[in-house]
Protein backbone atom coordinates (compact mmCIF):
# COMPACT_ATOMS: atom_id res chain seq x y z
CA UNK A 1 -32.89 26.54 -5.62
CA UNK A 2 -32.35 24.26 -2.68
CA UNK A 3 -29.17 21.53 -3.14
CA UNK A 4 -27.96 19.60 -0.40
CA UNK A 5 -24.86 16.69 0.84
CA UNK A 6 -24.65 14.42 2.99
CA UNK A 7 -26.17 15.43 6.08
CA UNK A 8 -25.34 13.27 9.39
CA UNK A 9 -25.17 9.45 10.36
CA UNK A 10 -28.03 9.49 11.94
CA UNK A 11 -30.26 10.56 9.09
CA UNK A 12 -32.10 6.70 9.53
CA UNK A 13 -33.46 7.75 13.07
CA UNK A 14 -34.92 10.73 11.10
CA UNK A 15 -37.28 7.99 9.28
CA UNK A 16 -38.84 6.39 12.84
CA UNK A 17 -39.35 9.72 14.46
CA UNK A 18 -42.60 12.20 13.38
CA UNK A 19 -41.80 14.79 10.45
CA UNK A 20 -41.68 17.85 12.63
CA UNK A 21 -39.32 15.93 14.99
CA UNK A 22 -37.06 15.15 12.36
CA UNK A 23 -36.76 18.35 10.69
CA UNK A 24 -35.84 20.05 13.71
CA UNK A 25 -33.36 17.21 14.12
CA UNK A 26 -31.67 18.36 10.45
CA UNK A 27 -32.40 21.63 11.10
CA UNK A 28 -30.21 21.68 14.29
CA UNK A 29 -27.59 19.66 12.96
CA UNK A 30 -27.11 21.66 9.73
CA UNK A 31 -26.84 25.37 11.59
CA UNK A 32 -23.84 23.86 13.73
CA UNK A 33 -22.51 22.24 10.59
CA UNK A 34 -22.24 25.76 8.94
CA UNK A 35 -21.57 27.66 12.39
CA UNK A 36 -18.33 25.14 12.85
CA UNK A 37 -17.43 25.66 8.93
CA UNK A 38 -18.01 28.84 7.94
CA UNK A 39 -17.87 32.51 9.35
CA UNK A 40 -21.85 34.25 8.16
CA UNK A 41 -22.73 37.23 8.75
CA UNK A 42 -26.49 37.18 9.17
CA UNK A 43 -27.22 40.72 10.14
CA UNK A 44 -28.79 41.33 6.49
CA UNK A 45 -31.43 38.14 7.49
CA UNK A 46 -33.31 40.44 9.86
CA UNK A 47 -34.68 42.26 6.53
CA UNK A 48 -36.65 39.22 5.36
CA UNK A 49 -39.95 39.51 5.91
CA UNK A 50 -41.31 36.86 8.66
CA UNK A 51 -44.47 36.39 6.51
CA UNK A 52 -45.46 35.73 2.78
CA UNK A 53 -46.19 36.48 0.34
CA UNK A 54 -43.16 37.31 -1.33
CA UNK A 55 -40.78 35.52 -3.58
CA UNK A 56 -36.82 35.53 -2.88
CA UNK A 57 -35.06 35.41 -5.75
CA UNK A 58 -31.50 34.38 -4.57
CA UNK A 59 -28.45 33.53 -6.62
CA UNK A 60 -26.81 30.17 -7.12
CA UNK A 61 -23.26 29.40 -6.54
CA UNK A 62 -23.39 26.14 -4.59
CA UNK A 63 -25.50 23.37 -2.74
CA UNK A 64 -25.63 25.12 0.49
CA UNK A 65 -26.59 28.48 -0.27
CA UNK A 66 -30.63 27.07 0.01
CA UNK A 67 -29.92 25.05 3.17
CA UNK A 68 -28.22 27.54 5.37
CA UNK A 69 -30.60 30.00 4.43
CA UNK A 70 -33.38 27.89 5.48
CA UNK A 71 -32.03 26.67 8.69
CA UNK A 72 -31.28 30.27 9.35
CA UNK A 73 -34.47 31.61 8.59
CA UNK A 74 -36.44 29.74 10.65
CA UNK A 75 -39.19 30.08 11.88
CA UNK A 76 -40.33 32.13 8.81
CA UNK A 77 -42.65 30.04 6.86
CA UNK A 78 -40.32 29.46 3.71
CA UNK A 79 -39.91 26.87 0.87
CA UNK A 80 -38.23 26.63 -2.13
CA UNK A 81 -38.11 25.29 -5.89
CA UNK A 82 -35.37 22.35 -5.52
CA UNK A 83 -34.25 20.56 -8.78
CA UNK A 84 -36.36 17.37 -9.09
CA UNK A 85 -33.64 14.90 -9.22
CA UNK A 86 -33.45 15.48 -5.54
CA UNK A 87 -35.37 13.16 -4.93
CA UNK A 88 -33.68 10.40 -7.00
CA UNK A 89 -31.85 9.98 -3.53
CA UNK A 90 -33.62 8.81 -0.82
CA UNK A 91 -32.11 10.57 1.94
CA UNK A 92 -32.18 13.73 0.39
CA UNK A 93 -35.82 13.34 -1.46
CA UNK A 94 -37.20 12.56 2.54
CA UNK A 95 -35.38 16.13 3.60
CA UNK A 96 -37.06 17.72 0.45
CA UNK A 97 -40.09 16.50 1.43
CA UNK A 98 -39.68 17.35 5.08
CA UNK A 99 -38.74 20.87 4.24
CA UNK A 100 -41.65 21.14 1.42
CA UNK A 101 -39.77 21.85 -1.83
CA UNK A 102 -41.20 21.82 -5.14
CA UNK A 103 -39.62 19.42 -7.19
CA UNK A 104 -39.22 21.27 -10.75
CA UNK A 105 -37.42 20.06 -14.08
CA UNK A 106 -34.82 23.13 -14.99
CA UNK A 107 -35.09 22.82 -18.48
CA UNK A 108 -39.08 22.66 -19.13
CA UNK A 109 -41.35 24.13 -15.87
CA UNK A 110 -44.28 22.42 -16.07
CA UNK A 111 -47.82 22.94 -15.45
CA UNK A 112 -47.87 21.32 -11.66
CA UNK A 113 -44.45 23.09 -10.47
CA UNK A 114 -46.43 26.45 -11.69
CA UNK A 115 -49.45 25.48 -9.89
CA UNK A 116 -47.17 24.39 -6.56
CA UNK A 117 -45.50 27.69 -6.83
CA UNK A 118 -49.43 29.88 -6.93
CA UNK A 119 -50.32 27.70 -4.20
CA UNK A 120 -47.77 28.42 -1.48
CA UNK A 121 -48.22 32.18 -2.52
CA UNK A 122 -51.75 31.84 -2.19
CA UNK A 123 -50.99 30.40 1.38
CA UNK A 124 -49.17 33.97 2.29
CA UNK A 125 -45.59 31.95 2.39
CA UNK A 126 -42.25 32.90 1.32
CA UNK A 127 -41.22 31.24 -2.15
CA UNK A 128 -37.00 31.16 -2.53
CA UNK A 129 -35.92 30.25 -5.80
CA UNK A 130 -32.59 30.35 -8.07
CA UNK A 131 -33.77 32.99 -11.18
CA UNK A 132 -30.56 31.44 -13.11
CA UNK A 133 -32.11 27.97 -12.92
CA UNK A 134 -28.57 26.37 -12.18
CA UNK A 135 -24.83 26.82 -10.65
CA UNK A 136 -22.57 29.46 -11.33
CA UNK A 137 -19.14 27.79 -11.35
CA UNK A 138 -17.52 31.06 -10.99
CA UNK A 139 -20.07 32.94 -8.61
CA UNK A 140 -20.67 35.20 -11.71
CA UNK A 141 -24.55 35.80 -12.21
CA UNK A 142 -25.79 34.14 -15.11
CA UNK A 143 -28.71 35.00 -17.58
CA UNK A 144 -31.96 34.84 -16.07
CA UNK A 145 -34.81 32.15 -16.56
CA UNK A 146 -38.03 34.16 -17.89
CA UNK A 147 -40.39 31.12 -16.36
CA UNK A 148 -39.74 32.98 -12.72
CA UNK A 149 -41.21 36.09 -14.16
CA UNK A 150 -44.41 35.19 -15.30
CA UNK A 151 -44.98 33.63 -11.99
CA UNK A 152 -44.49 37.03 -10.03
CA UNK A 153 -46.45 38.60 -12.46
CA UNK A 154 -49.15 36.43 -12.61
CA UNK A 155 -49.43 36.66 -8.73
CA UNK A 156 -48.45 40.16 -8.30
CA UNK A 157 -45.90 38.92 -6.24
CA UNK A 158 -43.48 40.95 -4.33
CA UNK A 159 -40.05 39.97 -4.56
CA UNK A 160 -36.98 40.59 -2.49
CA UNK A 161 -33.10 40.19 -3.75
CA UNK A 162 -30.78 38.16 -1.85
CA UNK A 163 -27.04 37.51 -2.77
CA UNK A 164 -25.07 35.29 -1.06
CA UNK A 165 -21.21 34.87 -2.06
CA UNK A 166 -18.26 32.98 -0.34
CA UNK A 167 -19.16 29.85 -0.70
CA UNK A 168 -16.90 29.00 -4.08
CA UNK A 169 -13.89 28.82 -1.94
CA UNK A 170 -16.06 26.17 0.68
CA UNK A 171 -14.21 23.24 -0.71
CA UNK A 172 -10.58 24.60 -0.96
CA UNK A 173 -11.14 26.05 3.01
CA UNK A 174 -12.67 22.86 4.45
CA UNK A 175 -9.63 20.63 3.01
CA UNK A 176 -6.90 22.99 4.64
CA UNK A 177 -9.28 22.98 7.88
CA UNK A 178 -10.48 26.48 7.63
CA UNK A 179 -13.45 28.07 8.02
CA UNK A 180 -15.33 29.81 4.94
CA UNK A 181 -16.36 33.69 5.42
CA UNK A 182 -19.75 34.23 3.56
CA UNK A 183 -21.60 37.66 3.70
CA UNK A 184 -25.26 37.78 2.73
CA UNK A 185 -26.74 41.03 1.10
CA UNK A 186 -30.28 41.66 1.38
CA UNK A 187 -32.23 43.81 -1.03
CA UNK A 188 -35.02 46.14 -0.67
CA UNK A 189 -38.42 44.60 -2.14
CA UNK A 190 -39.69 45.23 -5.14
CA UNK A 191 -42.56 44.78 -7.63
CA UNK A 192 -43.71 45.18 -11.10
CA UNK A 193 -45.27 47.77 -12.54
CA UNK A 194 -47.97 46.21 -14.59
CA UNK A 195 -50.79 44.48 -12.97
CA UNK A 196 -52.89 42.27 -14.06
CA UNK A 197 -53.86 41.74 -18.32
CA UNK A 198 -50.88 39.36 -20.14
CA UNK A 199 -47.79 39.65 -20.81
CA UNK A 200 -45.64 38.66 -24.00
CA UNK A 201 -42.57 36.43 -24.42
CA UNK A 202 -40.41 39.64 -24.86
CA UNK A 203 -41.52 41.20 -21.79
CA UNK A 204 -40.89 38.39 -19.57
CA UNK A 205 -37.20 38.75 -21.09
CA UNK A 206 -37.05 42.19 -20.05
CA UNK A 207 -38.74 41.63 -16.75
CA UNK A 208 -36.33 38.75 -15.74
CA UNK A 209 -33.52 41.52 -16.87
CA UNK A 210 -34.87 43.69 -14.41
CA UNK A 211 -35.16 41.16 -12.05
CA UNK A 212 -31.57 39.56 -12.27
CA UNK A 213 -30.52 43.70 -11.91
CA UNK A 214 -32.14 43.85 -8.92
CA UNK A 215 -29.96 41.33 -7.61
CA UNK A 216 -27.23 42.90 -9.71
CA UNK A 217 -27.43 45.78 -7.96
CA UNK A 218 -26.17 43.99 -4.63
CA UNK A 219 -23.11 42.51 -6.25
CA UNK A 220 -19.61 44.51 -7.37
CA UNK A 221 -19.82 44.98 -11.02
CA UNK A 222 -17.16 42.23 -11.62
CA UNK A 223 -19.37 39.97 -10.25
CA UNK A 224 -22.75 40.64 -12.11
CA UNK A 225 -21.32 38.02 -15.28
CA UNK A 226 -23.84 38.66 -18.06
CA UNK A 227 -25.06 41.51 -16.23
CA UNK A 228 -21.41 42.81 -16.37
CA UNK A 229 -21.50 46.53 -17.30
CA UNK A 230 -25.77 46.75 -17.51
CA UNK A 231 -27.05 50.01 -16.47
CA UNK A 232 -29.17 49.80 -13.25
CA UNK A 233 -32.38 51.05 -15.19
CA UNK A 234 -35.94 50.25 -14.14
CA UNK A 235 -38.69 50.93 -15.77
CA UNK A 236 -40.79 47.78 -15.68
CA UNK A 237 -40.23 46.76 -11.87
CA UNK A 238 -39.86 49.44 -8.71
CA UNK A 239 -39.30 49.72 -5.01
CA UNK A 240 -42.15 48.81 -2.39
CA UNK A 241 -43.10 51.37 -0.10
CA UNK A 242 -41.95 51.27 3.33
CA UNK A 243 -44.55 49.83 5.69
């Protein structure tokens, strides 16, 4: 889920001073970046859970979407799935590393990233990832990845919908010296139905349906892309009772 730029000039100091320094270092520097460039309103963030575990399935329209949520987050104890030619560069493979993403291959997900993923579940953290697997040019949702469900039901792992949109028109703002609105909506977390036993190809379809309607649900209906038009029916996944 998480994409990143160029960060700041000073990234090399980053590599003499201790992790923990460093990240805070980033961290700082990217929450000004997006407080001078772009107008967010972060009400909705104060329904994230502060503890795991819980996966966020968020959409994917850009490469900042996974940063400023996780500077913005802070100090929940959050990672995400981040494509693994990340860390191809070196800059941004040390801030992958410093922020603890899981490198995963979009086209095949692979034993370890599966593993990585039970792990930080099984460590009571939060888990952000991209259900679509890659960008939305248009900010459109696209079809689902079926890989995500079979890791929230192998964990019977909560999940919450977040939807992020504004930053398609980041590029055209920034050149005319403008800053970008972006609104965040925040879902209500949910579950599914069946625990436990296994589950076949064709229900991990439908469950990933369910899941990408979930998010659906958050969007106008010219916005949900295949989605477009879906009913909002659930009978696989369902709310979580309040606490």
């Amino acid at each position: 889920m998480i994409c990143c730029f160029p960060l700041f000039d000073s990234t090399a100091l980053c590599y003499s001073l201790p992790m923990k320094v460093s990240e805070r270092i980033v961290n700082a520097a990217l929450r000004g970046f997006f407080r001078v460039t772009c107008r967010i309103n972060r009400e909705e963030l104060a329904k994230v859970p502060q503890d795991g575990p819980f996966l966020m399935m968020v959409n994917h329209t850009s490469a900042l979407e996974g940063p400023m949520l996780y500077v913005f987050l802070q100090p929940r104890n959050l990672l995400a799935m981040a494509k693994k030619e990340l860390w191809d560069n070196k800059i941004l493979g040390w801030v992958m590393n410093a922020w603890r993403s899981i490198p995963v291959d979009r086209e095949n997900m692979g034993r370890e990233t599966m593993e990585a993923c039970f792990s930080a579940l099984d460590r009571n953290e939060i888990l952000a990832m991209a259900p679509e697997g890659t960008r939305s040019k248009d900010g459109s949702l696209q079809q689902g990845k079926a890989g995500i469900a079979f890791i929230a039901h192998k964990k019977d792992a909560p999940m919450l919908p977040v939807v992020i949109t504004g930053f398609n028109d980041f590029s055209k703002n920034i050149k005319r010296l403008r800053r970008t609105p972006i609104t965040i909506a925040v879902g209500k977390p949910f579950e599914i139905i069946q625990k436990g036993g296994r589950v076949d190809a064709a229900t991990r379809e439908a469950l990933i349906d369910e899941i990408m309607l979930r998010m659906a649900a958050l969007m106008p209906n010219e916005k949900r892309g295949y989605y477009q038009d879906r009913k909002l029916e659930f009978s696989l996944t369902k709310e979580m009772a309040e606490a």
